[in-house]
Protein backbone atom coordinates (compact mmCIF):
# COMPACT_ATOMS: atom_id res chain seq x y z
CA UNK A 1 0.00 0.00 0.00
CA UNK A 2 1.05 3.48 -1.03
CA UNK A 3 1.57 5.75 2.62
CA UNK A 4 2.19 8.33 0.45
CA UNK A 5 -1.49 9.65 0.42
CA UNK A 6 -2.18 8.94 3.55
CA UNK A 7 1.12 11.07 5.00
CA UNK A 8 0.13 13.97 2.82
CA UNK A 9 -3.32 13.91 4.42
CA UNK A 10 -2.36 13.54 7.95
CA UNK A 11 0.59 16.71 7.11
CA UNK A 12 -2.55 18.70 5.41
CA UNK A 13 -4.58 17.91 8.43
CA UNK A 14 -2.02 19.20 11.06
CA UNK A 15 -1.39 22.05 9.33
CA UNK A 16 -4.90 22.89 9.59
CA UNK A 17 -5.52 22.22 13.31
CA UNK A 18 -2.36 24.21 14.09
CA UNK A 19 -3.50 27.02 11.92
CA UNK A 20 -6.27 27.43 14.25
CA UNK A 21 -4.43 26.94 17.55
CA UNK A 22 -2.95 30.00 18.80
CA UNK A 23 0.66 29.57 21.06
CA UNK A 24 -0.09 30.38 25.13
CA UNK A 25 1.77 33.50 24.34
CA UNK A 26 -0.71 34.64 21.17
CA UNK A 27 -3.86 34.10 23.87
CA UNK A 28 -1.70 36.07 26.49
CA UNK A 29 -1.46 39.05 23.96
CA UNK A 30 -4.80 38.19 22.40
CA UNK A 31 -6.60 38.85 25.80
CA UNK A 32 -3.87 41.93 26.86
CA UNK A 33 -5.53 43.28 23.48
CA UNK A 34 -9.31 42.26 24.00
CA UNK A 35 -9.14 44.70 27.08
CA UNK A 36 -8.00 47.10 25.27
CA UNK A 37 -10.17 46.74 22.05
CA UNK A 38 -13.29 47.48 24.88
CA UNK A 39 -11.69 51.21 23.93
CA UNK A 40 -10.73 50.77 20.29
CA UNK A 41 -13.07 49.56 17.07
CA UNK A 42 -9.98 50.24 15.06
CA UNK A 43 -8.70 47.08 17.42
CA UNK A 44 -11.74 45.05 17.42
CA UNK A 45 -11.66 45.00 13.76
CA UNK A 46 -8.16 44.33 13.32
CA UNK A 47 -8.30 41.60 15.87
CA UNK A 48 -11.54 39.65 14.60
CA UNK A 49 -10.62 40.03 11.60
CA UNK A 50 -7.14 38.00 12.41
CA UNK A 51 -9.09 35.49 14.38
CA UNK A 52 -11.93 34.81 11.61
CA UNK A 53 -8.96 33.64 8.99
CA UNK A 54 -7.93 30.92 11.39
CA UNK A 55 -9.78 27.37 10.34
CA UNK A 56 -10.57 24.75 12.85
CA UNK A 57 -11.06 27.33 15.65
CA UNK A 58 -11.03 25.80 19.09
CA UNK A 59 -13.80 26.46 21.50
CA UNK A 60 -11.76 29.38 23.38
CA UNK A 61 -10.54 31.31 19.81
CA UNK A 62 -14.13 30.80 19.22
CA UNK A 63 -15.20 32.38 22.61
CA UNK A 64 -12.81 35.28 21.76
CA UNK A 65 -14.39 35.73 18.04
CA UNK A 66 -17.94 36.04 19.35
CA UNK A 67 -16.55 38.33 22.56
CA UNK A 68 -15.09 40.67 19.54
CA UNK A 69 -18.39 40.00 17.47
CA UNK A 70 -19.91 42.31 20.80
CA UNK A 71 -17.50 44.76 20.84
CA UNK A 72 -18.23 45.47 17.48
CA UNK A 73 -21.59 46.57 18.53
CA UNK A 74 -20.31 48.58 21.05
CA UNK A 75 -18.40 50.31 18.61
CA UNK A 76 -20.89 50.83 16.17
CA UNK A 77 -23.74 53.55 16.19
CA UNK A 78 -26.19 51.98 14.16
CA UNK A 79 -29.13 50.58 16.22
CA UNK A 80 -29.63 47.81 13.05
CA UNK A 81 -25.66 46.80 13.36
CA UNK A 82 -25.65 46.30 17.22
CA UNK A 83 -28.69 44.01 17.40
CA UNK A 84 -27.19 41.98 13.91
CA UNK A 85 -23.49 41.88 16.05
CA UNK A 86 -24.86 40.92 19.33
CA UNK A 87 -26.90 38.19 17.37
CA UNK A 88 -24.15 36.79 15.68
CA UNK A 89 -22.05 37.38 18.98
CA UNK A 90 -24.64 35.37 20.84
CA UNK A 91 -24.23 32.41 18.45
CA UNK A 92 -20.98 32.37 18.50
CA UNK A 93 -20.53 31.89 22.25
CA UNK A 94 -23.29 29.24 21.94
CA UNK A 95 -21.38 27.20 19.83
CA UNK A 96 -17.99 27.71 21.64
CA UNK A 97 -20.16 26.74 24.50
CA UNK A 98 -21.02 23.56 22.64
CA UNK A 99 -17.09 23.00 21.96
CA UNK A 100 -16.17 23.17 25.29
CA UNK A 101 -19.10 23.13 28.30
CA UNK A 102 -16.32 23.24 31.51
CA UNK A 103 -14.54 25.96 30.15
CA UNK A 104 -14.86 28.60 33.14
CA UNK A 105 -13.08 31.53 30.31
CA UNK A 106 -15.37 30.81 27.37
CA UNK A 107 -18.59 30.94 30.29
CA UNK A 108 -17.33 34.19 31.43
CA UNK A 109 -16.55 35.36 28.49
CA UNK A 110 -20.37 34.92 27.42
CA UNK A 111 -21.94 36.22 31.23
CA UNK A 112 -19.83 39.32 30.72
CA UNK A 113 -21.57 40.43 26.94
CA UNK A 114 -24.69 39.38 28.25
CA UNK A 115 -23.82 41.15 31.69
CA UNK A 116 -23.61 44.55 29.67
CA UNK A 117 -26.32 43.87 26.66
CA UNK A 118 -29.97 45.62 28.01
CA UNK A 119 -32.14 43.08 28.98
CA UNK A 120 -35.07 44.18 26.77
CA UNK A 121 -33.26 43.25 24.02
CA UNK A 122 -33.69 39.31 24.97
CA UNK A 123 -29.90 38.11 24.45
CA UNK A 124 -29.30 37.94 28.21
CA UNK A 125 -30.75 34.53 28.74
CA UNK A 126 -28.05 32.60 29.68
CA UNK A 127 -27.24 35.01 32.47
CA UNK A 128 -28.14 32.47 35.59
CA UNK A 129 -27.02 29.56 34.00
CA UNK A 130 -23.28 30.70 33.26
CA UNK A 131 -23.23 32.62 36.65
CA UNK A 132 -24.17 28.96 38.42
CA UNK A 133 -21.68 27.17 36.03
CA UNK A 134 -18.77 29.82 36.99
CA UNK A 135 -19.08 29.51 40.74
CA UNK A 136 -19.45 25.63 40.32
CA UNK A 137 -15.56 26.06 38.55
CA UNK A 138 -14.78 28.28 42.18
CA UNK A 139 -16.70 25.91 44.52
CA UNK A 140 -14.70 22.64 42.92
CA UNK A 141 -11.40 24.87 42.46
CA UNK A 142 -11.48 23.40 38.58
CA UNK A 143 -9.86 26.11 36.82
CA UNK A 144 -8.66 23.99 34.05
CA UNK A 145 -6.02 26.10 32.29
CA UNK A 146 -6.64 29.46 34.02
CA UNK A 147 -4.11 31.47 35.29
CA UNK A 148 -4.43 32.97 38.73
CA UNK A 149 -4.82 36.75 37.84
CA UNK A 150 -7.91 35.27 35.56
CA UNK A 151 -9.28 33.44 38.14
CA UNK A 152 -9.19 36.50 40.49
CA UNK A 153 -10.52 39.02 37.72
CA UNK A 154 -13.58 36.82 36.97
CA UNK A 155 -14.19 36.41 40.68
CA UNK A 156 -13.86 40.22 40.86
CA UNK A 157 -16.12 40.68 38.40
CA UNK A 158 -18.52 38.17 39.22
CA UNK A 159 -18.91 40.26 42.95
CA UNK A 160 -19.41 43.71 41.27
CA UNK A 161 -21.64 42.15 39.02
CA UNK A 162 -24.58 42.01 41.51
CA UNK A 163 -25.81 38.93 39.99
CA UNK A 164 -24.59 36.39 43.06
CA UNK A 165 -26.57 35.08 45.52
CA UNK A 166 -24.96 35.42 48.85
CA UNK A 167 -23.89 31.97 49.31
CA UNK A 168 -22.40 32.70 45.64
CA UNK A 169 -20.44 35.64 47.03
CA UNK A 170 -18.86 33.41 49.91
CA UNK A 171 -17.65 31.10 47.47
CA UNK A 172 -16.10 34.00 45.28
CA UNK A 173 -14.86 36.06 48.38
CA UNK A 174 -12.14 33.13 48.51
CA UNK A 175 -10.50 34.61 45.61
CA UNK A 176 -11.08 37.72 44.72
């Protein structure tokens, strides 16, 4: 049998994963620049459209696609354009969501747009079911590939949030 076909598709097929998968330092600056994008549609742009080239996204690029799908509404002054970029933001967290369910990031990632998107609007309907799964991450201390400054920012945030019961807060008081 010829393993020439079959090497060329495995090498064709790692080439695409790794396309998609971005190096612990490209996240690191990826996220330095999502904060910073919050500021800057000039950013936003520049950085989704980087991350939409990439093939074979994994749940968390995904996650950081749909958070940059939001701040394109925020950037935008068109009433039309932020309801169609929340939208597509919405379903783009859904189905990093559906890539990865334990992933405390990607779940914060989508509590946070939904945390800031007006609740007439209906997109903020995952709201108690991401705040329960992110304290279930603090209450098991399963953090999966978190750093520590993460894990204190989304505990932070989940406090000033005013979403948390009080037996929530106790949990999060640990490490904020």
């Amino acid at each position: 049998m010829n393993k020439l076909p079959i090497l060329l598709f495995l090498l064709f097929a790692f080439t695409n994963v790794c396309r998609a998968q971005l190096s612990p330092k490209e996240i690191a600056r990826l996220k330095t620049d999502l904060v910073k994008a919050v500021d800057n549609a000039k950013l936003t742009d520049s950085l989704a459209s980087k991350l939409e080239k990439l093939q074979n996204k994994t749940a968390l690029v995904t996650a950081y696609t749909g958070t940059l799908e939001a701040l394109r509404a925020k950037h935008t002054w068109n009433p039309y354009n932020k309801i169609k970029y929340v939208k597509v933001s919405m379903r783009t967290m859904q189905k990093a969501i559906d890539l990865d369910k334990e992933n405390m990031e990607i779940r914060f990632m989508r509590f946070s747009i939904q945390h800031f998107t007006p609740s007439f609007l209906g997109f903020s309907k995952d709201l108690v079911v991401d705040r329960k799964e992110i304290v279930k991450h603090y209450q098991n201390n399963n953090f999966g590939i978190a750093d520590k400054e993460l894990i204190k920012n989304v505990a932070k945030f989940m406090i000033d949030s005013k979403r948390c019961t009080d037996q929530e807060l106790k949990i999060l008081k640990k490490f904020s």
